[in-house]
N, C-alpha and C. Protein backbone atom coordinates (compact mmCIF):
# COMPACT_ATOMS: atom_id res chain seq x y z
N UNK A 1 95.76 98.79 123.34
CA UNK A 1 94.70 97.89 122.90
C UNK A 1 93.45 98.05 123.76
N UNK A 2 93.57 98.32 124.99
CA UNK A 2 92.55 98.54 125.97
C UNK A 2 92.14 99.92 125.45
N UNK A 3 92.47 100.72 125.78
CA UNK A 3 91.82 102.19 125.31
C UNK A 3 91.50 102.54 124.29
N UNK A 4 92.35 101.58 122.82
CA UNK A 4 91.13 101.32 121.46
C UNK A 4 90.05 100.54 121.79
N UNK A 5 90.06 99.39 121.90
CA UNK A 5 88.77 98.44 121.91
C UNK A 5 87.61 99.41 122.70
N UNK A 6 87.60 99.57 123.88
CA UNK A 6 86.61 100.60 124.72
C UNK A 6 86.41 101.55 123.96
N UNK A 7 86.86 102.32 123.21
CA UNK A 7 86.37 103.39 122.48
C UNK A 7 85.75 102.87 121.41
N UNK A 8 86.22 101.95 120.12
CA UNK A 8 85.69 101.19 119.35
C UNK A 8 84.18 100.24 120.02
N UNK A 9 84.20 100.05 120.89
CA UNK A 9 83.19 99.60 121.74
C UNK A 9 82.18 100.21 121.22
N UNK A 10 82.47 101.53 122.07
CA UNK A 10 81.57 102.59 122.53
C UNK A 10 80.93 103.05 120.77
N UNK A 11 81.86 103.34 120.32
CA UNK A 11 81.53 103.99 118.93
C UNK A 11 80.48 102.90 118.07
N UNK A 12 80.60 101.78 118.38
CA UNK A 12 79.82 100.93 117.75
C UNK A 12 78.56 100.55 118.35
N UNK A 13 78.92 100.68 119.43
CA UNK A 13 77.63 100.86 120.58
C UNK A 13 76.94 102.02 120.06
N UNK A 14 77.01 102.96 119.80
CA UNK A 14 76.61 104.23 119.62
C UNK A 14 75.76 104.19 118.35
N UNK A 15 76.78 104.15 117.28
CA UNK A 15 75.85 104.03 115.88
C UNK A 15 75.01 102.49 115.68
N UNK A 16 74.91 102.13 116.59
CA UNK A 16 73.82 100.98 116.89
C UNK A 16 72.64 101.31 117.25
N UNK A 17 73.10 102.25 118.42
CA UNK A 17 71.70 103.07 119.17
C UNK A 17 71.24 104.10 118.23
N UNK A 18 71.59 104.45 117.51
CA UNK A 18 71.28 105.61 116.26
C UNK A 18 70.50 104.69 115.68
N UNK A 19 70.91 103.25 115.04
CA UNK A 19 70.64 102.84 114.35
C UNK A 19 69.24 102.18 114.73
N UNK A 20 68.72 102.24 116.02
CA UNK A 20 67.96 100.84 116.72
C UNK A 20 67.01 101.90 117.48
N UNK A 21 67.16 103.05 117.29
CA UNK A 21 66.73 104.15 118.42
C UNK A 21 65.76 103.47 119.24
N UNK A 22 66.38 103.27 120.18
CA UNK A 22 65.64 102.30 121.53
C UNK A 22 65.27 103.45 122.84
N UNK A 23 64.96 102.59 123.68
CA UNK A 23 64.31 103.73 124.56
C UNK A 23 65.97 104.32 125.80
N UNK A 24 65.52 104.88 126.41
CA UNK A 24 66.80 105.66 127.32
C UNK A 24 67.16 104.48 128.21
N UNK A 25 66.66 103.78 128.55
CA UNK A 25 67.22 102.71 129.71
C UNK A 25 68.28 101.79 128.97
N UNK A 26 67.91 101.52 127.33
CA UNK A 26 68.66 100.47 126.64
C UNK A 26 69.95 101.22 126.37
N UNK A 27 69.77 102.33 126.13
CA UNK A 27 71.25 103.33 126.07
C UNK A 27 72.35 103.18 126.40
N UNK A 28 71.60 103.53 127.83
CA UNK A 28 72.84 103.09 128.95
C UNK A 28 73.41 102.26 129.09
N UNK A 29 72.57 100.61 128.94
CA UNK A 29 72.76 99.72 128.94
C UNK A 29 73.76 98.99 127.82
N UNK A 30 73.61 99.42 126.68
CA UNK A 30 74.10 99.34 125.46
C UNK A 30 75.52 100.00 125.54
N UNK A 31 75.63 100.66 125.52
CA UNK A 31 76.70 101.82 125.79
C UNK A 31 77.65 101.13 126.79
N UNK A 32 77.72 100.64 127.78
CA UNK A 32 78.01 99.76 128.68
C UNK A 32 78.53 98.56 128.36
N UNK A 33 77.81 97.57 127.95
CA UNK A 33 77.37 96.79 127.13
C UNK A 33 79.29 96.79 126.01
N UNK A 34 78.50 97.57 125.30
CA UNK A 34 79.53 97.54 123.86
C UNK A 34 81.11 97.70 124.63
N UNK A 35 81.00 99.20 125.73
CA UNK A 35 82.63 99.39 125.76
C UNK A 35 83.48 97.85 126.57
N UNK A 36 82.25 97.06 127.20
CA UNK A 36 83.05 96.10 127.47
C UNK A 36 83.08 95.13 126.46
N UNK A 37 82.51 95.00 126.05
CA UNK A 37 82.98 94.17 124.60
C UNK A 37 84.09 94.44 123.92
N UNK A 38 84.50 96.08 123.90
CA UNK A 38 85.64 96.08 123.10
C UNK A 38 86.72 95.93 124.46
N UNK A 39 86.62 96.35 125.19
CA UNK A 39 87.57 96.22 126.61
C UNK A 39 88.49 94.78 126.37
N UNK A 40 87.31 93.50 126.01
CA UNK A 40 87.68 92.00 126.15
C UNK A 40 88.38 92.08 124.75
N UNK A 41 87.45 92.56 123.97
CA UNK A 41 88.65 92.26 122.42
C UNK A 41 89.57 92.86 122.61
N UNK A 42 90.10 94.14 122.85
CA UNK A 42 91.39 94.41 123.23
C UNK A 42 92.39 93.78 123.57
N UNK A 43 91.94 93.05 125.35
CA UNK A 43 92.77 92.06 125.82
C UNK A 43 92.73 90.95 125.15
N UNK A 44 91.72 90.32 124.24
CA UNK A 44 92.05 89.17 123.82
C UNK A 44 93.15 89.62 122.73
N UNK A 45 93.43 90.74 122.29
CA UNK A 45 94.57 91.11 121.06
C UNK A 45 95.77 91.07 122.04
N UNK A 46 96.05 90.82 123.23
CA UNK A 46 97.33 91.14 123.61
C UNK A 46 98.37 89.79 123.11
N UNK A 47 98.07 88.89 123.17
CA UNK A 47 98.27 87.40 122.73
C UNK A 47 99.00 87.86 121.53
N UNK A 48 98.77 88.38 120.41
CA UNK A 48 99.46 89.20 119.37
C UNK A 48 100.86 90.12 118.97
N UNK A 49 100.87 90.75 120.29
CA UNK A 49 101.65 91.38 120.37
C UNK A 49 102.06 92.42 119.69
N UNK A 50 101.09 93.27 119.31
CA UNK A 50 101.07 94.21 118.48
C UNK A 50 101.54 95.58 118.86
N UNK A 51 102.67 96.32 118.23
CA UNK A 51 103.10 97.35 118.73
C UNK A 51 102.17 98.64 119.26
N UNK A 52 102.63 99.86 119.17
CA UNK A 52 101.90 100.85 119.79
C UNK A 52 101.40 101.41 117.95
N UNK A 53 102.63 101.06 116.78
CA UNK A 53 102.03 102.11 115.50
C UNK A 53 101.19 100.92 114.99
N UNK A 54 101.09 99.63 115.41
CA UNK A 54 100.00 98.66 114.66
C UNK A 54 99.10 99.29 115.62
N UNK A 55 98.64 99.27 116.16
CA UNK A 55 97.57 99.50 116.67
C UNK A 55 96.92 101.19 116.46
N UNK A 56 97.78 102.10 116.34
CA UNK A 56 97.49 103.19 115.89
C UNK A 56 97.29 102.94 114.11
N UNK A 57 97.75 102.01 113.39
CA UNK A 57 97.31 102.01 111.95
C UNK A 57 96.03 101.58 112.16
N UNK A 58 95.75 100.75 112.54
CA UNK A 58 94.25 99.91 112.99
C UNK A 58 93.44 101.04 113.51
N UNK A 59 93.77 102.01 114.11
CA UNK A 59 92.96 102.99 114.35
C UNK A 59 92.52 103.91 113.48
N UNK A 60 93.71 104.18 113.11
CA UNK A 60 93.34 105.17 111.67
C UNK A 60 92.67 104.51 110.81
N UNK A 61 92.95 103.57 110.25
CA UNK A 61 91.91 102.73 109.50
C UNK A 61 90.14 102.96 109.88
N UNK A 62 89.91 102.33 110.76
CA UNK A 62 88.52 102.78 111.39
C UNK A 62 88.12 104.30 111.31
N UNK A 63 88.86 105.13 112.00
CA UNK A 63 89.02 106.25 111.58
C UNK A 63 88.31 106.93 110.13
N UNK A 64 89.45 106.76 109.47
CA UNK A 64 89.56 107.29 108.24
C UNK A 64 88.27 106.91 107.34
N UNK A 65 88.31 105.46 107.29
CA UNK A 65 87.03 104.54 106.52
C UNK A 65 85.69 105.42 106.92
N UNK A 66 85.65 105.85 108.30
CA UNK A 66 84.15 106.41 108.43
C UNK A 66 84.19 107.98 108.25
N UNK A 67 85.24 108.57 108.45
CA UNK A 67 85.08 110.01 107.78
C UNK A 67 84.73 109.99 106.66
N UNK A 68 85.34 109.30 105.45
CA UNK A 68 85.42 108.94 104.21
C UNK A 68 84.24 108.67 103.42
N UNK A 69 83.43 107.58 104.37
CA UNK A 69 82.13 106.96 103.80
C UNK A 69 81.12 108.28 104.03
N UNK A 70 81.46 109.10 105.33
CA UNK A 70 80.73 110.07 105.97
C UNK A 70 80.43 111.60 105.10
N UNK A 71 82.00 111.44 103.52
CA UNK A 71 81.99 112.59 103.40
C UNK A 71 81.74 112.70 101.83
N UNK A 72 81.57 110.86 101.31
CA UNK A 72 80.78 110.88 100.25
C UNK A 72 79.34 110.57 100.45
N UNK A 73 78.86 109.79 101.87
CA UNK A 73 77.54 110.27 101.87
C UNK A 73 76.82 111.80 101.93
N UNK A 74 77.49 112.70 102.00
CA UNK A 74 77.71 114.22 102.25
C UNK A 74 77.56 114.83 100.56
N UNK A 75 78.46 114.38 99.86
CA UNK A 75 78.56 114.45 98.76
C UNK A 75 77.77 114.11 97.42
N UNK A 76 77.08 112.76 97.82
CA UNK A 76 76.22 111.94 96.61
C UNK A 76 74.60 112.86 97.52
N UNK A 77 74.21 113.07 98.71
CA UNK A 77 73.14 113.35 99.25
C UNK A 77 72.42 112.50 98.26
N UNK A 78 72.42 111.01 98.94
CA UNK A 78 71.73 110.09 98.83
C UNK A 78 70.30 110.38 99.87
N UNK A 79 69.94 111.13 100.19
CA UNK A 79 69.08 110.92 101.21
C UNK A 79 68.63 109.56 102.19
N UNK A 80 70.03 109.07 102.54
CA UNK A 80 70.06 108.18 103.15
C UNK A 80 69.23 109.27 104.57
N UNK A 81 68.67 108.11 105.58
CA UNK A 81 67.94 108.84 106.50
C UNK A 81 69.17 108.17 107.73
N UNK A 82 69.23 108.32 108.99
CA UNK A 82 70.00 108.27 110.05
C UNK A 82 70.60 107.10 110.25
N UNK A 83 69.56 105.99 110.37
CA UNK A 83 69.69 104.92 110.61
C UNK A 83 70.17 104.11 109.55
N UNK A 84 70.28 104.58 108.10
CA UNK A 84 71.15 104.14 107.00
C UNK A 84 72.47 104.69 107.42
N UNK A 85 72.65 106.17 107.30
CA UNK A 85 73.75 106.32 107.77
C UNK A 85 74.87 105.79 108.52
N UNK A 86 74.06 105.71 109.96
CA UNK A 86 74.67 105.13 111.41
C UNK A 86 75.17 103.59 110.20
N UNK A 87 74.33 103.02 109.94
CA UNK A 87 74.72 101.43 109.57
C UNK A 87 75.88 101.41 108.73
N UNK A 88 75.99 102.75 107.75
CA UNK A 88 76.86 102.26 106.92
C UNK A 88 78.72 103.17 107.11
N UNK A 89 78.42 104.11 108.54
CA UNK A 89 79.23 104.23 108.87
C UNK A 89 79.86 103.11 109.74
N UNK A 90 78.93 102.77 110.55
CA UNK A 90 79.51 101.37 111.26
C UNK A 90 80.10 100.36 110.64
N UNK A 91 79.69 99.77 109.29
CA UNK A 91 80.37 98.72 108.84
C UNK A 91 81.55 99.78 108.27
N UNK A 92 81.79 100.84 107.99
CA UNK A 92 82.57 101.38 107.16
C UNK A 92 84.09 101.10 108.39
N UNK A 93 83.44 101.63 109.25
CA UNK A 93 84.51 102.08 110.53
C UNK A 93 85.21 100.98 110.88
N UNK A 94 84.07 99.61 110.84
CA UNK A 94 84.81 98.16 111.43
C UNK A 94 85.67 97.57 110.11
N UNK A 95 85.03 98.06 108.60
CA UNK A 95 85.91 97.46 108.11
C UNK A 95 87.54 98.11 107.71
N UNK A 96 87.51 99.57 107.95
CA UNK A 96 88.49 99.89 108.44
C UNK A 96 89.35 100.11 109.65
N UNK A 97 89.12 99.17 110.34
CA UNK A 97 89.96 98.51 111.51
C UNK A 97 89.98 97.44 111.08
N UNK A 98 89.66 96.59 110.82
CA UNK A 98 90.10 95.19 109.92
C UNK A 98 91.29 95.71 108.87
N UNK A 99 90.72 96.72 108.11
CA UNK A 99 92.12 96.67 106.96
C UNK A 99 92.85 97.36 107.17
N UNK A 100 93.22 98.31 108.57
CA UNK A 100 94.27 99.00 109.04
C UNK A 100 94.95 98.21 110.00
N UNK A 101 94.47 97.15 110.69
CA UNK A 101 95.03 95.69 111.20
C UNK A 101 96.10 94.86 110.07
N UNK A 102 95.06 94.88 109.42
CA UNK A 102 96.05 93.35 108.19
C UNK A 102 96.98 94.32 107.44
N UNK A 103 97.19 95.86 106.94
CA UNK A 103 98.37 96.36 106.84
C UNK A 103 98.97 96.68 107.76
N UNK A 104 98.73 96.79 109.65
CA UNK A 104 99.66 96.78 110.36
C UNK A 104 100.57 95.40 110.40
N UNK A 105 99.99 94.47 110.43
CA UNK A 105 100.69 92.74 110.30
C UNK A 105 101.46 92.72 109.58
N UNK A 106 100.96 93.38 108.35
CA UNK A 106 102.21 93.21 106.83
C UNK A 106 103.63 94.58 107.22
N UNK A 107 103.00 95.26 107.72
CA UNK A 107 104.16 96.64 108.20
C UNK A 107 104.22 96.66 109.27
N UNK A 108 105.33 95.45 110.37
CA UNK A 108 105.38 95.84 111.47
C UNK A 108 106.50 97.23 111.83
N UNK A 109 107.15 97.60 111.15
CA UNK A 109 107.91 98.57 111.47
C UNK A 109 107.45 99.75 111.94
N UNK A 110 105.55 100.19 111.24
CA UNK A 110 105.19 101.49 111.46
C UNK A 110 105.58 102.07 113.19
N UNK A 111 105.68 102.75 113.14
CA UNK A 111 105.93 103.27 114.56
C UNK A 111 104.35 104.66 114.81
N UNK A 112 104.45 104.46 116.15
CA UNK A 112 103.08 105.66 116.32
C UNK A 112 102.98 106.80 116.09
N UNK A 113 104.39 107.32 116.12
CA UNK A 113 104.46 108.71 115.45
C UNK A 113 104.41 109.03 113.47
N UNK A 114 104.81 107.46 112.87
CA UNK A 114 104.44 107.66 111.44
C UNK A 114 102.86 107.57 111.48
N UNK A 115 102.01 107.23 112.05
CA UNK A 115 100.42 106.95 111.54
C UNK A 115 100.19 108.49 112.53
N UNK A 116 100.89 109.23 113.32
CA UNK A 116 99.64 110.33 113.47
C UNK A 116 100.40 111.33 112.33
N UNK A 117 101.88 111.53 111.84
CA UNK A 117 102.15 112.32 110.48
C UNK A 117 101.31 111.77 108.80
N UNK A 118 100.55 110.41 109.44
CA UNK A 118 99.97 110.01 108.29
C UNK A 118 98.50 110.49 108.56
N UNK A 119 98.02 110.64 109.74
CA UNK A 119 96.81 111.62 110.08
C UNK A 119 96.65 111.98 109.94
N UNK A 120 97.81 113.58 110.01
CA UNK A 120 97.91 114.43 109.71
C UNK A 120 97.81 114.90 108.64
N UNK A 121 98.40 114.61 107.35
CA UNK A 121 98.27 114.69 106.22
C UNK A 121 97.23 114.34 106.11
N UNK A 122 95.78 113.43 106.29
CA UNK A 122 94.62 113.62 105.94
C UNK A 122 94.11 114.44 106.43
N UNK A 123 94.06 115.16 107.46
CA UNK A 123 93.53 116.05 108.23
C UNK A 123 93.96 117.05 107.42
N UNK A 124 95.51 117.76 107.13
CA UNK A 124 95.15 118.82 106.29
C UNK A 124 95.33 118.94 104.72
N UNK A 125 95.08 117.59 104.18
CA UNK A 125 94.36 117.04 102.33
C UNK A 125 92.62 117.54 102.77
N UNK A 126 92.35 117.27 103.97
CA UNK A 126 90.70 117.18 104.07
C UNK A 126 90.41 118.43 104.18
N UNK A 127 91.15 119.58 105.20
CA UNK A 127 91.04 121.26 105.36
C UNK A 127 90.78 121.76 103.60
N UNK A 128 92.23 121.21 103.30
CA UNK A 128 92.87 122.00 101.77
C UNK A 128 91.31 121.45 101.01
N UNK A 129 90.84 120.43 100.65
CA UNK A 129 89.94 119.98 99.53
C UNK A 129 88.80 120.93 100.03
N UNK A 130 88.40 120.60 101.58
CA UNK A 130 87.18 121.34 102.03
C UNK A 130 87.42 122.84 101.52
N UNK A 131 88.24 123.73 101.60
CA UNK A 131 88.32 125.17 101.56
C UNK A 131 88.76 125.23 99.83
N UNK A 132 88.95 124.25 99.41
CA UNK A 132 88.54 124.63 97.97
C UNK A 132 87.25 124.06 97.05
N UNK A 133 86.41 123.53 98.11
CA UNK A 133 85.49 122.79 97.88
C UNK A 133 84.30 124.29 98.02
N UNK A 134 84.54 125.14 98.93
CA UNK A 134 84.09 126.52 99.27
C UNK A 134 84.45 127.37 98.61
N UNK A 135 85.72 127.73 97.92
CA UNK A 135 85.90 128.45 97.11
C UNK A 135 85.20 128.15 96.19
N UNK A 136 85.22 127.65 95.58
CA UNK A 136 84.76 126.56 93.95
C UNK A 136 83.11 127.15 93.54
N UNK A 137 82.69 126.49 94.95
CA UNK A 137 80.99 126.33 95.05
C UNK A 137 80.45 128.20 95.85
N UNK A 138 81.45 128.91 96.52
CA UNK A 138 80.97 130.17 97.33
C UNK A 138 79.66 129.47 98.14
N UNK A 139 79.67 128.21 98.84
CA UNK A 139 78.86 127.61 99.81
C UNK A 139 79.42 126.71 100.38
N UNK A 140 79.47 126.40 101.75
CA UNK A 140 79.78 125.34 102.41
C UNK A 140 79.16 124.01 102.32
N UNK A 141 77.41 124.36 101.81
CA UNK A 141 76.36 123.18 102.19
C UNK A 141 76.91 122.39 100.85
N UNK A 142 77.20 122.86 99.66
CA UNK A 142 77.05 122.81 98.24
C UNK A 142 77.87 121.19 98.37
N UNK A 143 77.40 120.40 97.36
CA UNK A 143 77.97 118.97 97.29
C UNK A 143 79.60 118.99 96.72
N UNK A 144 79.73 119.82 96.37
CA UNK A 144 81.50 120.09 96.33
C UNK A 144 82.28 120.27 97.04
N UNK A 145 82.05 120.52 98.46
CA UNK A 145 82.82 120.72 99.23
C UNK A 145 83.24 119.50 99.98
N UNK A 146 81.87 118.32 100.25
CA UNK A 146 82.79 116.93 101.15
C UNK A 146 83.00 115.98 100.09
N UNK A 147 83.11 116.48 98.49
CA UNK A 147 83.64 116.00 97.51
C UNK A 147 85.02 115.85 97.77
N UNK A 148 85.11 117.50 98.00
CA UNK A 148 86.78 117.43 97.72
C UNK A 148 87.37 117.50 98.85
N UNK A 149 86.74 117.57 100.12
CA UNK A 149 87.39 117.30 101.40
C UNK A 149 87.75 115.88 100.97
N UNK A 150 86.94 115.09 100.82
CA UNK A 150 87.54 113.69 100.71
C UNK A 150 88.39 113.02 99.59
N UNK A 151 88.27 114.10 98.80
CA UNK A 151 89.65 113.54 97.50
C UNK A 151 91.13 114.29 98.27
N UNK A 152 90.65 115.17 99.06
CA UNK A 152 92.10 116.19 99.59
C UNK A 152 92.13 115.03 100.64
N UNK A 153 91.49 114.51 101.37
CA UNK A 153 92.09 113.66 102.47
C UNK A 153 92.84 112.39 101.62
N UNK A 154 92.00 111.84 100.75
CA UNK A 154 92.69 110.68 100.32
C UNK A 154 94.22 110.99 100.16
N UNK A 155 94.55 112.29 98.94
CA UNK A 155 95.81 112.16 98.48
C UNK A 155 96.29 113.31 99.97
N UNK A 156 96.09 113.41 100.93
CA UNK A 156 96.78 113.92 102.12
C UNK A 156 97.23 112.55 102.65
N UNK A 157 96.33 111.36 103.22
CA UNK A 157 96.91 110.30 103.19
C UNK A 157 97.67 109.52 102.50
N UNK A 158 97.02 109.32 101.29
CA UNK A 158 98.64 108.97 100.24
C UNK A 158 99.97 109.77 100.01
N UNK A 159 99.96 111.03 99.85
CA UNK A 159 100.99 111.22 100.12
C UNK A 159 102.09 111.45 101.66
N UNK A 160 101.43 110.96 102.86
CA UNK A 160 102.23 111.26 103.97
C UNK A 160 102.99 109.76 104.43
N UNK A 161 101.64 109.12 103.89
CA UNK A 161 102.41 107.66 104.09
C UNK A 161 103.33 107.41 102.68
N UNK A 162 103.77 107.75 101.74
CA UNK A 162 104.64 107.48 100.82
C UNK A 162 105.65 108.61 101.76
N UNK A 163 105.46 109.67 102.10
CA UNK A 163 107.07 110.05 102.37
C UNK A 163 107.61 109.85 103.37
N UNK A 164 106.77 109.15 104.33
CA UNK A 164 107.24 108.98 105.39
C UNK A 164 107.20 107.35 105.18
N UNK A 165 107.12 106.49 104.08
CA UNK A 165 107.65 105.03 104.13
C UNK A 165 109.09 104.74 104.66
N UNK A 166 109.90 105.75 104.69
CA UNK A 166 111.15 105.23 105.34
C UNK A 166 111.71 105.76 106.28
């Protein structure tokens, strides 16, 4: 819980400063700032008692939500500019730690080694879609490719967590 929250901190600290582009002194400060913020939410989660795979679902959640949002903004080339971006990866990221939380609560059984084989499988649904997202298009930049990276991650995630439900 300590070494999520500080990183979640930091990461939110971060696409804040993307988002706020402030001068170099607030950086630091910010940056600082945020990882202790998540440091305290951490410890205030110990009260909970949340295993090592709830807390790794809660991660992946955050996780996943901002690759995801990251790889249909990639895809639609909304010409969102940075500071849209940063914002809407940030809410993306927090609200997937919120909803990788409230399905860790409902599934206390997950254990930490089922959410990184459930990683995994998005990681290589996201390779497989991306490299046929390149075949398809014969371009990497081409809007087909973080199309289908992110339809290959989805069903890489759906299917690792269905076979590994038991």
């Amino acid at each position: 819980l300590l070494n999520s929250g500080t990183a979640w901190g930091a990461v939110n600290a971060g696409l804040l400063l993307i988002a706020t582009q402030p001068d170099a002194q607030t950086i630091g400060l910010s940056l600082m700032a945020g990882q202790g913020a998540g440091l305290l939410a951490g410890g205030g989660l110990f009260a909970l008692h949340p295993t090592a795979g709830q807390v790794g679902l809660a991660n992946s959640g955050g996780q996943w939500a901002g690759v995801l949002t990251g790889l249909v903004l990639a895809a639609s080339r909304s010409g969102a500019d940075d500071r849209e971006v940063a914002i809407a990866l940030l809410a993306a990221a927090d609200a997937g730690i919120a909803g990788g939380a409230y399905l860790a609560s409902r599934w206390s059984q997950v254990s930490r080694a089922q959410t990184l084989v459930i990683d995994a499988g998005g990681i290589v649904g996201a390779v497989g879609g991306g490299s046929l997202g390149v075949v398809i298009s014969g371009n990497f930049s081409d809007r087909t490719t973080p199309a289908l990276a992110a339809v290959g991650a989805v069903i890489g995630l759906g299917a690792s967590a269905y076979l590994t439900r038991n």
